[in-house]
N, C-alpha and C. Protein backbone atom coordinates (compact mmCIF):
# COMPACT_ATOMS: atom_id res chain seq x y z
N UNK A 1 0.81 -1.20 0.00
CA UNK A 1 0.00 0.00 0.00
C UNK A 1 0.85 1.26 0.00
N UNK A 2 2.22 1.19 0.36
CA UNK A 2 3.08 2.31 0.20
C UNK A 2 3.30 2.53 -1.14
N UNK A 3 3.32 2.15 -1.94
CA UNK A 3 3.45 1.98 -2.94
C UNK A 3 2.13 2.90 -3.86
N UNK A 4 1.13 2.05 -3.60
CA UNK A 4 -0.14 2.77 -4.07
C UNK A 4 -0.49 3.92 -3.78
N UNK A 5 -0.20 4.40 -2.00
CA UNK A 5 -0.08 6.22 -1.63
C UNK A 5 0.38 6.75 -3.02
N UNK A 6 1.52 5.87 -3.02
CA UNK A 6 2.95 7.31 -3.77
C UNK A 6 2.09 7.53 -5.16
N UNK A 7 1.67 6.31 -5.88
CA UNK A 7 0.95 6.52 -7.48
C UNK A 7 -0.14 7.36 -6.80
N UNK A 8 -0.81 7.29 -6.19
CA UNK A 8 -2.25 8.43 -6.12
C UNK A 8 -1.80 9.55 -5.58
N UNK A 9 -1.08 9.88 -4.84
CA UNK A 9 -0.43 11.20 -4.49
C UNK A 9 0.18 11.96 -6.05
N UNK A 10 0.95 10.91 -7.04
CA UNK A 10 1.31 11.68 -8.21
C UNK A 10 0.23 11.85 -9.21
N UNK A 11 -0.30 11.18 -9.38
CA UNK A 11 -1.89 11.06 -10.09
C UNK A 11 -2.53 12.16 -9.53
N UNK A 12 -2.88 12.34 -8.02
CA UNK A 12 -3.61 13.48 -7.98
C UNK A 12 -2.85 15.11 -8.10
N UNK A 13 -1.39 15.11 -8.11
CA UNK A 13 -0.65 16.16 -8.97
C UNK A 13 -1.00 16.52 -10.04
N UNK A 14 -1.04 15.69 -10.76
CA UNK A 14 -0.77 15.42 -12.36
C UNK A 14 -2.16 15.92 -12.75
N UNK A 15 -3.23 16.34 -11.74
CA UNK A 15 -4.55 16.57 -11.80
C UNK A 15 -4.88 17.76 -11.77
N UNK A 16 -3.57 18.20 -10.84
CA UNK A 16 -3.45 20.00 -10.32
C UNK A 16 -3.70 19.98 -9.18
N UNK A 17 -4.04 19.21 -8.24
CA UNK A 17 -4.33 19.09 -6.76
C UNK A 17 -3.24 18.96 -5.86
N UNK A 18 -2.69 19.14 -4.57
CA UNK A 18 -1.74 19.12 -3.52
C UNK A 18 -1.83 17.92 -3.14
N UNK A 19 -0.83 17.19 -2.47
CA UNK A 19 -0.83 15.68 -2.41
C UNK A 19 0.18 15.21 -1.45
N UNK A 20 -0.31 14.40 -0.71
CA UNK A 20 0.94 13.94 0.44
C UNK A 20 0.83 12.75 0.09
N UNK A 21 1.81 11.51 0.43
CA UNK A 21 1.88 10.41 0.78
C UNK A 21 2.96 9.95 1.78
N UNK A 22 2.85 9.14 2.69
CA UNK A 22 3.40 8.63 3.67
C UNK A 22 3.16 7.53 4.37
N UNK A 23 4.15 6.79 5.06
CA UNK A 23 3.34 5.42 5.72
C UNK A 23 3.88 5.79 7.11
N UNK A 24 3.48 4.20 7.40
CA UNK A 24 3.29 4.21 9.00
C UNK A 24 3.76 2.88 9.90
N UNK A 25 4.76 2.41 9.56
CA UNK A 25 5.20 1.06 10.16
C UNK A 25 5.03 1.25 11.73
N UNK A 26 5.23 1.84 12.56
CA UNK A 26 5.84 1.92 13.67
C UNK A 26 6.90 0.58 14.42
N UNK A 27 7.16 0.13 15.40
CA UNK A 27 7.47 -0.56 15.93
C UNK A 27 7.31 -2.10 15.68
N UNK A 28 6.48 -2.55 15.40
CA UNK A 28 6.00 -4.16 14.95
C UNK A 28 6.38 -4.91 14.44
N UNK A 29 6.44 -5.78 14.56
CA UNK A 29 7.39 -6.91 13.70
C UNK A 29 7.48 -7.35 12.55
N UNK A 30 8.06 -7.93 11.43
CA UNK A 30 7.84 -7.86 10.26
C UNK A 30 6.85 -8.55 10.08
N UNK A 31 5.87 -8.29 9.01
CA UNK A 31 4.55 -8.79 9.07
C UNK A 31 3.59 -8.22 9.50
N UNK A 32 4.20 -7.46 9.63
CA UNK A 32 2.52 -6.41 11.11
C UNK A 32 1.89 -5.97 9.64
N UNK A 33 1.00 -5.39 10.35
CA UNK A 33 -0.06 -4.63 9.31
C UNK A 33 0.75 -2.99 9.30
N UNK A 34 0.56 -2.59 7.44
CA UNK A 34 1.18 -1.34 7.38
C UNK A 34 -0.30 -0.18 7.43
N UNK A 35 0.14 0.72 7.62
CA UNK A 35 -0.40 2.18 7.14
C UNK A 35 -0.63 2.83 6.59
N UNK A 36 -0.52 3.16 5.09
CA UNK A 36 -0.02 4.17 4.37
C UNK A 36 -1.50 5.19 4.04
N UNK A 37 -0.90 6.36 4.56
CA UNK A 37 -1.61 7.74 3.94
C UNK A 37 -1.42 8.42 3.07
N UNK A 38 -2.64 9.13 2.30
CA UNK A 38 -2.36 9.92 1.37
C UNK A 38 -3.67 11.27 1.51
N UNK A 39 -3.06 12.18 1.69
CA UNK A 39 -3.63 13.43 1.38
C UNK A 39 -4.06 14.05 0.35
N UNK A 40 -5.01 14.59 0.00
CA UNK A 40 -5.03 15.19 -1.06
C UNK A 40 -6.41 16.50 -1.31
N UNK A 41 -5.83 17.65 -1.73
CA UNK A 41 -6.50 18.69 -1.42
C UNK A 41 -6.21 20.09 -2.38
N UNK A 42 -7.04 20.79 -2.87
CA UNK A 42 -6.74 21.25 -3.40
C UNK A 42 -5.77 22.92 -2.98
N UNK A 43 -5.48 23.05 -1.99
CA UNK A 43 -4.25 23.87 -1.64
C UNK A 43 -3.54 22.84 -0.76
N UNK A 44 -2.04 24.06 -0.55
CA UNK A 44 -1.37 23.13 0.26
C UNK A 44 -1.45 22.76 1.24
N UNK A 45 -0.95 21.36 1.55
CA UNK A 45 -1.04 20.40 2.97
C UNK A 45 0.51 20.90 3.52
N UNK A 46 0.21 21.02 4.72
CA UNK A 46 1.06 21.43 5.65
C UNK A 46 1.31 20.73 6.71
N UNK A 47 -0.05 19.59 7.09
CA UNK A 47 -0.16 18.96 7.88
C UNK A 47 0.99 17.85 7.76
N UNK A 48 1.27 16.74 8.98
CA UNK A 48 2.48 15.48 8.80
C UNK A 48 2.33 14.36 9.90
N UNK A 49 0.94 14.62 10.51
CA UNK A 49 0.78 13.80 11.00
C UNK A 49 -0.59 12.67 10.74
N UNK A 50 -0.36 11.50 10.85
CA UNK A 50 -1.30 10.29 10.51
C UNK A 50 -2.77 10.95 10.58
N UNK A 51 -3.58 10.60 9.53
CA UNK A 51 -4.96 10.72 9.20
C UNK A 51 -6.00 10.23 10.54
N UNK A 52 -6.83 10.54 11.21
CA UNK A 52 -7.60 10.20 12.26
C UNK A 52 -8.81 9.65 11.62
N UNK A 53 -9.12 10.68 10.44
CA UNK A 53 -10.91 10.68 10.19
C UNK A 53 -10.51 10.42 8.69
N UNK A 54 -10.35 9.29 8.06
CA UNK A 54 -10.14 9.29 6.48
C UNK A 54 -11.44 9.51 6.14
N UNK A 55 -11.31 10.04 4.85
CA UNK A 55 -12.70 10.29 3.86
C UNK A 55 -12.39 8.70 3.06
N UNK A 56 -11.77 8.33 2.98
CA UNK A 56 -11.34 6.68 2.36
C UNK A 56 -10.76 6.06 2.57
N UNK A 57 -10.67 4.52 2.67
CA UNK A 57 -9.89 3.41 3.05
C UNK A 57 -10.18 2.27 1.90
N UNK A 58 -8.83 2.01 1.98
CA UNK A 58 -8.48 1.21 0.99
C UNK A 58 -8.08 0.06 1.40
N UNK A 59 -8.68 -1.21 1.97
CA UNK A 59 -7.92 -2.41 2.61
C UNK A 59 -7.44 -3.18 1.59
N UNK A 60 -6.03 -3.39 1.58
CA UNK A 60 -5.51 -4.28 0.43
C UNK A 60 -5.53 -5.77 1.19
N UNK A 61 -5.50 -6.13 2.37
CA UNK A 61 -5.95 -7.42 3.35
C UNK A 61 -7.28 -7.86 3.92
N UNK A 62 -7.55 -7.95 3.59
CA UNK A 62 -9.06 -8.53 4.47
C UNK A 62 -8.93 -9.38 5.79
N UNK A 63 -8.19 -9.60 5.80
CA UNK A 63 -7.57 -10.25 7.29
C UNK A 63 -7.62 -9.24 8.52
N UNK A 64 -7.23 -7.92 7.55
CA UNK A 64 -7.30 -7.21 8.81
C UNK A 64 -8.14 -6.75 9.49
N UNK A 65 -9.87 -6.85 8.97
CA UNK A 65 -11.14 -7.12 9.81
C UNK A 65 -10.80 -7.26 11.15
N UNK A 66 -9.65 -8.57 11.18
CA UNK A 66 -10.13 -9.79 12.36
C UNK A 66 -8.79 -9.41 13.32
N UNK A 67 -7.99 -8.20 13.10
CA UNK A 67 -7.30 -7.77 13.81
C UNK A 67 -6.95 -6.67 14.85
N UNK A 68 -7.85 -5.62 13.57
CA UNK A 68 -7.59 -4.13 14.21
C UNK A 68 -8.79 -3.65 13.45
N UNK A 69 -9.58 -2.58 14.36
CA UNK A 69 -10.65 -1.75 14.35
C UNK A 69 -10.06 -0.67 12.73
N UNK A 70 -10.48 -1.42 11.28
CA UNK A 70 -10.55 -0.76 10.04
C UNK A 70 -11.27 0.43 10.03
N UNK A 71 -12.40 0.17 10.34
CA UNK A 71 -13.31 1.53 9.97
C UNK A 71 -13.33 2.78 11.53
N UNK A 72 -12.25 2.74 12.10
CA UNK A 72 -11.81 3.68 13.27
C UNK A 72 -11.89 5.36 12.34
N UNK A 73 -12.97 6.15 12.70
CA UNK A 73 -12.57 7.17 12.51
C UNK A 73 -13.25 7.89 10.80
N UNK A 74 -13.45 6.59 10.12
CA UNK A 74 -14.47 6.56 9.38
C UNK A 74 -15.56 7.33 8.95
N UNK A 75 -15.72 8.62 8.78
CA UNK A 75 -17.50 9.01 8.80
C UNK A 75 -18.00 8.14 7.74
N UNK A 76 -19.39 8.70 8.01
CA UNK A 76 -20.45 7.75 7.15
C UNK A 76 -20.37 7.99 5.48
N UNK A 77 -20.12 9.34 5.33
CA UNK A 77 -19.70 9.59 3.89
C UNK A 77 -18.71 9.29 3.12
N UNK A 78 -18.08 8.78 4.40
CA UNK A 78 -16.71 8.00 3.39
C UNK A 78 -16.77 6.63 2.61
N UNK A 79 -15.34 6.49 1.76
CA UNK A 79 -15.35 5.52 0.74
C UNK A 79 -14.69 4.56 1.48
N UNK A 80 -15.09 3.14 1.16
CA UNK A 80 -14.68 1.83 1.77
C UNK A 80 -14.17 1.13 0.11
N UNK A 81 -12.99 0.77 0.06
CA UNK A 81 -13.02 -0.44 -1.01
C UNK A 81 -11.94 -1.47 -0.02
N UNK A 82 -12.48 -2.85 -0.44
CA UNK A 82 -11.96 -3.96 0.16
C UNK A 82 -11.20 -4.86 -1.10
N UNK A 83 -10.27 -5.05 -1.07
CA UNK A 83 -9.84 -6.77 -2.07
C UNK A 83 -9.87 -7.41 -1.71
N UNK A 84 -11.37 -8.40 -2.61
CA UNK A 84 -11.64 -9.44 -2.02
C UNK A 84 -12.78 -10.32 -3.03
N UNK A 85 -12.31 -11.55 -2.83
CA UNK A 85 -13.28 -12.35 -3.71
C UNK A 85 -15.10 -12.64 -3.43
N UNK A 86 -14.81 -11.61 -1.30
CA UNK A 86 -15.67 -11.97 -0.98
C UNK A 86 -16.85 -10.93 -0.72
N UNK A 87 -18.10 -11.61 -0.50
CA UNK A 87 -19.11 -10.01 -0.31
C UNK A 87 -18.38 -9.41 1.05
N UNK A 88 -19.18 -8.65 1.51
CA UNK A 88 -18.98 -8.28 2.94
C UNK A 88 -19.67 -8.76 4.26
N UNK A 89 -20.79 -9.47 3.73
CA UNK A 89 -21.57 -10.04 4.46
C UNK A 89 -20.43 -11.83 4.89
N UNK A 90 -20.08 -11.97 3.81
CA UNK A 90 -18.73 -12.96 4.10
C UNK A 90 -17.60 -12.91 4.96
N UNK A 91 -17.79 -11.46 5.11
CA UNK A 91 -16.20 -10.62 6.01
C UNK A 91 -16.52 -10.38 6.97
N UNK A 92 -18.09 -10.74 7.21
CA UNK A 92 -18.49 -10.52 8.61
C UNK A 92 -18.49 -8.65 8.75
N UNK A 93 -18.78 -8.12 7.93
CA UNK A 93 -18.43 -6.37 7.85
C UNK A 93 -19.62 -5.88 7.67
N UNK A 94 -20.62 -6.39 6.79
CA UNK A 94 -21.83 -5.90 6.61
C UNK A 94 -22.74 -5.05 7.47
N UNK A 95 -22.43 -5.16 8.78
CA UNK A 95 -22.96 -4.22 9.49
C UNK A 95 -22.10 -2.48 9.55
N UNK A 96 -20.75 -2.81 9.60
CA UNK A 96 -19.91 -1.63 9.67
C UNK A 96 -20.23 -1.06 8.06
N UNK A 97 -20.54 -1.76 7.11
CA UNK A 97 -20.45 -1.16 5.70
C UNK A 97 -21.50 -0.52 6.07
N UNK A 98 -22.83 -0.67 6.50
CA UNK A 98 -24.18 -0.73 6.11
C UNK A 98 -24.44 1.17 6.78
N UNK A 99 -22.89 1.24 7.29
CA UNK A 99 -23.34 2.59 8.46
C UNK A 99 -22.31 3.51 7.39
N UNK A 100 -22.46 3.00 6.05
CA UNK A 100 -21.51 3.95 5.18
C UNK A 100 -22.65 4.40 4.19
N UNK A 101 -22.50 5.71 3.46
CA UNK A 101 -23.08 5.93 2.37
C UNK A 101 -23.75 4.98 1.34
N UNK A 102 -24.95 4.68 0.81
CA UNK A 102 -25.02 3.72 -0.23
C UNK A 102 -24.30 4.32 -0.96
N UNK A 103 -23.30 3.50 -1.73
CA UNK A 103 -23.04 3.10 -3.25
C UNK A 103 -21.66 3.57 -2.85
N UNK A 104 -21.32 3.75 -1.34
CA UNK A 104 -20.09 4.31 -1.36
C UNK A 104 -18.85 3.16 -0.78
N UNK A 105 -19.08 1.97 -1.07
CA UNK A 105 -18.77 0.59 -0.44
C UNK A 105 -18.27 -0.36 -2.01
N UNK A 106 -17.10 -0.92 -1.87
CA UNK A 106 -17.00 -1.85 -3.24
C UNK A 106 -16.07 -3.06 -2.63
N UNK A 107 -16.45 -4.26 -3.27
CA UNK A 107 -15.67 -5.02 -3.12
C UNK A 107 -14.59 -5.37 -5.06
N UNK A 108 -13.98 -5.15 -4.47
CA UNK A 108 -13.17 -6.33 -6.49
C UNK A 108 -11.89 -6.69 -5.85
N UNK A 109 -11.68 -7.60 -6.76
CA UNK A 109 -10.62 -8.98 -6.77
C UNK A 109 -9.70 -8.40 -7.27
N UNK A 110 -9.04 -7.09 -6.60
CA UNK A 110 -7.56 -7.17 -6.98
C UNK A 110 -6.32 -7.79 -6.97
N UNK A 111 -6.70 -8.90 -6.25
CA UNK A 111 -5.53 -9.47 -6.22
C UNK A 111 -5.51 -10.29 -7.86
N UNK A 112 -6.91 -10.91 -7.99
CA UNK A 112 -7.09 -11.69 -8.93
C UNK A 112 -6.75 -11.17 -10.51
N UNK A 113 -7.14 -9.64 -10.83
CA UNK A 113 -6.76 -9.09 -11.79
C UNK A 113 -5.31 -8.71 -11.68
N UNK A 114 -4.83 -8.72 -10.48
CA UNK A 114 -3.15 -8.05 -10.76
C UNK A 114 -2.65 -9.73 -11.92
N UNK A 115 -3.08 -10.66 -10.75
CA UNK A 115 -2.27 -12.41 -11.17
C UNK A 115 -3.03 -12.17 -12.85
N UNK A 116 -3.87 -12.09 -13.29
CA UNK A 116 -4.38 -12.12 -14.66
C UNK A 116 -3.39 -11.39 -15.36
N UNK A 117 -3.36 -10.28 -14.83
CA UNK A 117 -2.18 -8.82 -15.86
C UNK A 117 -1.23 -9.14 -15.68
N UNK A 118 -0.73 -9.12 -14.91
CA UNK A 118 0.96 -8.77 -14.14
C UNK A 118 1.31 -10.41 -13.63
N UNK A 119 0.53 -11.03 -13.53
CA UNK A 119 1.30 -12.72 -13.31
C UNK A 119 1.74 -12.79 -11.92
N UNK A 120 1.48 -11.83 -11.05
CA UNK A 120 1.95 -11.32 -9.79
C UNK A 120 0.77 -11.04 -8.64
N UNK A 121 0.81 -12.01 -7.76
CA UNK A 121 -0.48 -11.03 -6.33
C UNK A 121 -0.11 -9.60 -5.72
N UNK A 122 0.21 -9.19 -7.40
CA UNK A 122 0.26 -7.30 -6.67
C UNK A 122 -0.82 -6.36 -6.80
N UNK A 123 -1.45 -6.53 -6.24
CA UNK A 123 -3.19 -5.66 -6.23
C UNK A 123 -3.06 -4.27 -6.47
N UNK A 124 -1.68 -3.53 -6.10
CA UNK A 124 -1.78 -1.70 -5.95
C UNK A 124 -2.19 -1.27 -6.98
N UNK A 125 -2.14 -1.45 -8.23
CA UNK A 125 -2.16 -0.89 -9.13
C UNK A 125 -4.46 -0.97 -9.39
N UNK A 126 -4.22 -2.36 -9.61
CA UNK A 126 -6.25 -1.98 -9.62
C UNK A 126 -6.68 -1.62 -8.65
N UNK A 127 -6.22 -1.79 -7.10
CA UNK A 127 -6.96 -0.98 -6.28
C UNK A 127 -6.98 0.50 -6.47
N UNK A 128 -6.00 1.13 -7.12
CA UNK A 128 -5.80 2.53 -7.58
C UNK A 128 -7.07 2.66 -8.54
N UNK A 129 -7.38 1.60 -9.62
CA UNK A 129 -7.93 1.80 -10.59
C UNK A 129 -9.29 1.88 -9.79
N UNK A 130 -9.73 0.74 -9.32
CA UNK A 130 -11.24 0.99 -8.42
C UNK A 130 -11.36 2.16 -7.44
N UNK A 131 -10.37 2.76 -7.42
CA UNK A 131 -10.57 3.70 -6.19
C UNK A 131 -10.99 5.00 -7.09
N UNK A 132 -10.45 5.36 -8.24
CA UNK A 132 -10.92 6.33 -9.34
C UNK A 132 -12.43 6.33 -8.90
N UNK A 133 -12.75 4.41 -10.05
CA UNK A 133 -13.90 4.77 -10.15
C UNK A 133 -15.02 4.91 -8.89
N UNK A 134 -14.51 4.35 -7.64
CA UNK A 134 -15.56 4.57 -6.43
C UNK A 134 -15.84 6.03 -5.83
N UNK A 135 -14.44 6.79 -6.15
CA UNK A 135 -14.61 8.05 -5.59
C UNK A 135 -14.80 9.21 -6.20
N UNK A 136 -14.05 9.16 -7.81
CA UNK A 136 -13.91 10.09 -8.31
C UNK A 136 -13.24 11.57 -8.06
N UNK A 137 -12.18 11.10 -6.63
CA UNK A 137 -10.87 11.82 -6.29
C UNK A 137 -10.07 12.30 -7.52
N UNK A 138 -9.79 10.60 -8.56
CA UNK A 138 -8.78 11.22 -9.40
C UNK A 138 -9.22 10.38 -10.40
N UNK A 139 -8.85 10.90 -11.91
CA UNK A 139 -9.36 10.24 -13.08
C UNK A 139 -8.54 8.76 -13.75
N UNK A 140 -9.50 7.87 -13.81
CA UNK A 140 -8.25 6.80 -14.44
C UNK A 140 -7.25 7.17 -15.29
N UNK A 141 -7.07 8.08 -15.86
CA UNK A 141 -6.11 8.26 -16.95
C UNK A 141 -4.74 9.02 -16.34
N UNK A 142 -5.07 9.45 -14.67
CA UNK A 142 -4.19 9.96 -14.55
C UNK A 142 -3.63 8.71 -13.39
N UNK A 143 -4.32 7.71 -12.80
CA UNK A 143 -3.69 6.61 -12.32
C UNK A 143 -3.22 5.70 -13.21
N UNK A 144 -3.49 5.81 -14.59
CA UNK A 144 -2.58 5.62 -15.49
C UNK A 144 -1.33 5.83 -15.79
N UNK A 145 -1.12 7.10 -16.33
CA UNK A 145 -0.37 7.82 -16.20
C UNK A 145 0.95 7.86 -14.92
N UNK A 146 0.15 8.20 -13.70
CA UNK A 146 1.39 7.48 -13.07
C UNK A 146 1.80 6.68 -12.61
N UNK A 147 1.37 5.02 -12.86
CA UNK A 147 1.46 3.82 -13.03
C UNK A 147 2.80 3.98 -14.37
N UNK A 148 2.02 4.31 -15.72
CA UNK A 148 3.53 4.47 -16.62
C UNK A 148 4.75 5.27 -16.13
N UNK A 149 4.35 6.25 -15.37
CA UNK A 149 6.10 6.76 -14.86
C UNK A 149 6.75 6.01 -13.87
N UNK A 150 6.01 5.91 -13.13
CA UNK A 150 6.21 4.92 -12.10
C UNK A 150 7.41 3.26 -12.64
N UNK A 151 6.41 3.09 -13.59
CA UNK A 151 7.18 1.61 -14.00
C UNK A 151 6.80 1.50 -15.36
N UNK A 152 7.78 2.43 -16.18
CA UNK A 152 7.75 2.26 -17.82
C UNK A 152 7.76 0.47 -18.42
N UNK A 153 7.49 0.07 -19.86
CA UNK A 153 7.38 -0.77 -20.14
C UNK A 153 6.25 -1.93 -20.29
N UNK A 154 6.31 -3.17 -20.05
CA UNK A 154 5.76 -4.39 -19.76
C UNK A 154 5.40 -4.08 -18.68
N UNK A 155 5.94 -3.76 -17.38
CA UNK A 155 5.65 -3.81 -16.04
C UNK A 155 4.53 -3.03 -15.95
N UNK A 156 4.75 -1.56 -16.37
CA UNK A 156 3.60 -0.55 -16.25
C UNK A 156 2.80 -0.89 -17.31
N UNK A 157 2.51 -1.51 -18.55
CA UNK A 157 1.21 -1.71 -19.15
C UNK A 157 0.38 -2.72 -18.15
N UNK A 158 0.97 -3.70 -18.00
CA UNK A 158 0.36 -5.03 -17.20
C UNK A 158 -0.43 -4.34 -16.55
N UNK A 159 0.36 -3.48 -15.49
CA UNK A 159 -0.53 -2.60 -14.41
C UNK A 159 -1.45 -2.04 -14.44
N UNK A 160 -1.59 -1.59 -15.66
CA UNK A 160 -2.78 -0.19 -16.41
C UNK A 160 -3.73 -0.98 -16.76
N UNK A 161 -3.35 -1.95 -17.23
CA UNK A 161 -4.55 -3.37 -17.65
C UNK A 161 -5.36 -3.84 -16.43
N UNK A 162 -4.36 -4.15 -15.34
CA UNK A 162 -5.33 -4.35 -13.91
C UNK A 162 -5.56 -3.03 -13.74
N UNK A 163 -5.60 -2.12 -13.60
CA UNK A 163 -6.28 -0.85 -13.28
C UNK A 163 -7.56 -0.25 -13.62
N UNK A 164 -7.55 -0.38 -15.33
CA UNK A 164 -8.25 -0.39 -16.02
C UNK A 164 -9.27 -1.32 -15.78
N UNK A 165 -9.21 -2.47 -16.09
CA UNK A 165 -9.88 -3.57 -15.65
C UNK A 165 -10.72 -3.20 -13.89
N UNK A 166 -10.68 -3.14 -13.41
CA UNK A 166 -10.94 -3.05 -11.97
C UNK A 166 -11.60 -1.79 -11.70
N UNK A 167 -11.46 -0.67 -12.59
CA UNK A 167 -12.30 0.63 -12.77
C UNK A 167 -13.55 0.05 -13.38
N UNK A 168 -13.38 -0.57 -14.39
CA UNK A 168 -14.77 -0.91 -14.61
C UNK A 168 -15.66 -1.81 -13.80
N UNK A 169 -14.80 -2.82 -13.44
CA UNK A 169 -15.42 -3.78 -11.93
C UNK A 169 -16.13 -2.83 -11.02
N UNK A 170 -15.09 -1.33 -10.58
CA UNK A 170 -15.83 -0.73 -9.26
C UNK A 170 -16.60 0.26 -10.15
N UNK A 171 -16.69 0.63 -11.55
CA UNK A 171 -18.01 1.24 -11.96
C UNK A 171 -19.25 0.28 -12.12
N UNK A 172 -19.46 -0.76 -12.07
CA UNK A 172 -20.09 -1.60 -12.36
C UNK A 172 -20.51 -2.18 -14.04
N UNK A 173 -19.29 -1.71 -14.51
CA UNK A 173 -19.47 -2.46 -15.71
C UNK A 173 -18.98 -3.74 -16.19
N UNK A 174 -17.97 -4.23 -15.50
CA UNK A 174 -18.14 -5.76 -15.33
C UNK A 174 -17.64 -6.64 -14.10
N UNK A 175 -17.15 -7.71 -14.28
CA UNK A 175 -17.67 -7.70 -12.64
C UNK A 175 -16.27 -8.85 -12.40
N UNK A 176 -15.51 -8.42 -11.33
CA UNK A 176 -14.51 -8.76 -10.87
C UNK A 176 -14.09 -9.62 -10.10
């Protein structure tokens, strides 16, 4: 997910908007669950400390339901996307979703479209892509875009393909 901050922090540049990204390991052992934030606003951020109240969350684990309080801080208007093959009612979440905005909740199989594109369980790139289309923060073409600077070539088309792909999953045009 550090990874994915840094592309949506340049994506939402590349948009004309102000943009932070940063993570959050602290202390924990390898394996712990990471952090990563991203700001984004249209003047400058000045701020540098960890997000309390996200307007969005992006769980690239679903495991982490069953660990640590996800939707901490959450308002109701905010965006939830999960990777996952499963509903939410499967994740045992359906009640915490249900206290979110309709239509502001998605599940898609990023992991499954990265292994399709990229041959790899690297999800960052379509969770970027579904997060376009769930929020409409930033335009696919510019999580495109910096997906190709990011990683010119084979590497970055693969990516744009799961991205792409997975925008239309979280617009609901086909299904992931």
């Amino acid at each position: 997910m550090v990874t994915a901050t840094e592309l949506l922090s340049v994506a939402a540049f590349m948009e004309g908007a102000h943009a932070q990204a940063f993570p959050s390991f602290g202390s924990e052992r390898t394996g712990a669950p990471v952090v990563a934030f991203c700001r984004i606003d249209d003047k400058e951020i000045r701020l540098r400390e960890p997000i309390i109240e996200p307007d969005a969350l992006i769980v690239q684990d679903p495991t982490l339901f069953k660990v640590i309080d996800v939707f901490q801080g959450l308002r109701p208007q905010g965006y939830l996307l999960v990777n996952s093959n499963k509903s939410f009612a499967d994740l045992h979440i359906a009640a915490q979703v249900a206290k979110i905005s309709p239509g502001h909740a998605r599940v898609v199989n990023a992991t499954a479209l990265a292994l399709k594109h990229v041959g790899r369980p690297l999800p960052n790139a379509a969770l970027l892509g579904a997060f376009a289309a769930l929020t409409g923060v930033v335009h696919l073409k510019s999580v495109v875009a910096a997906i190709r600077e990011a990683f010119p070539g084979k590497v970055g088309e693969a990516n744009t393909a799961a991205a792409t792909e997975a925008f239309e999953a979280a617009a609901g045009r086909v299904e992931a």
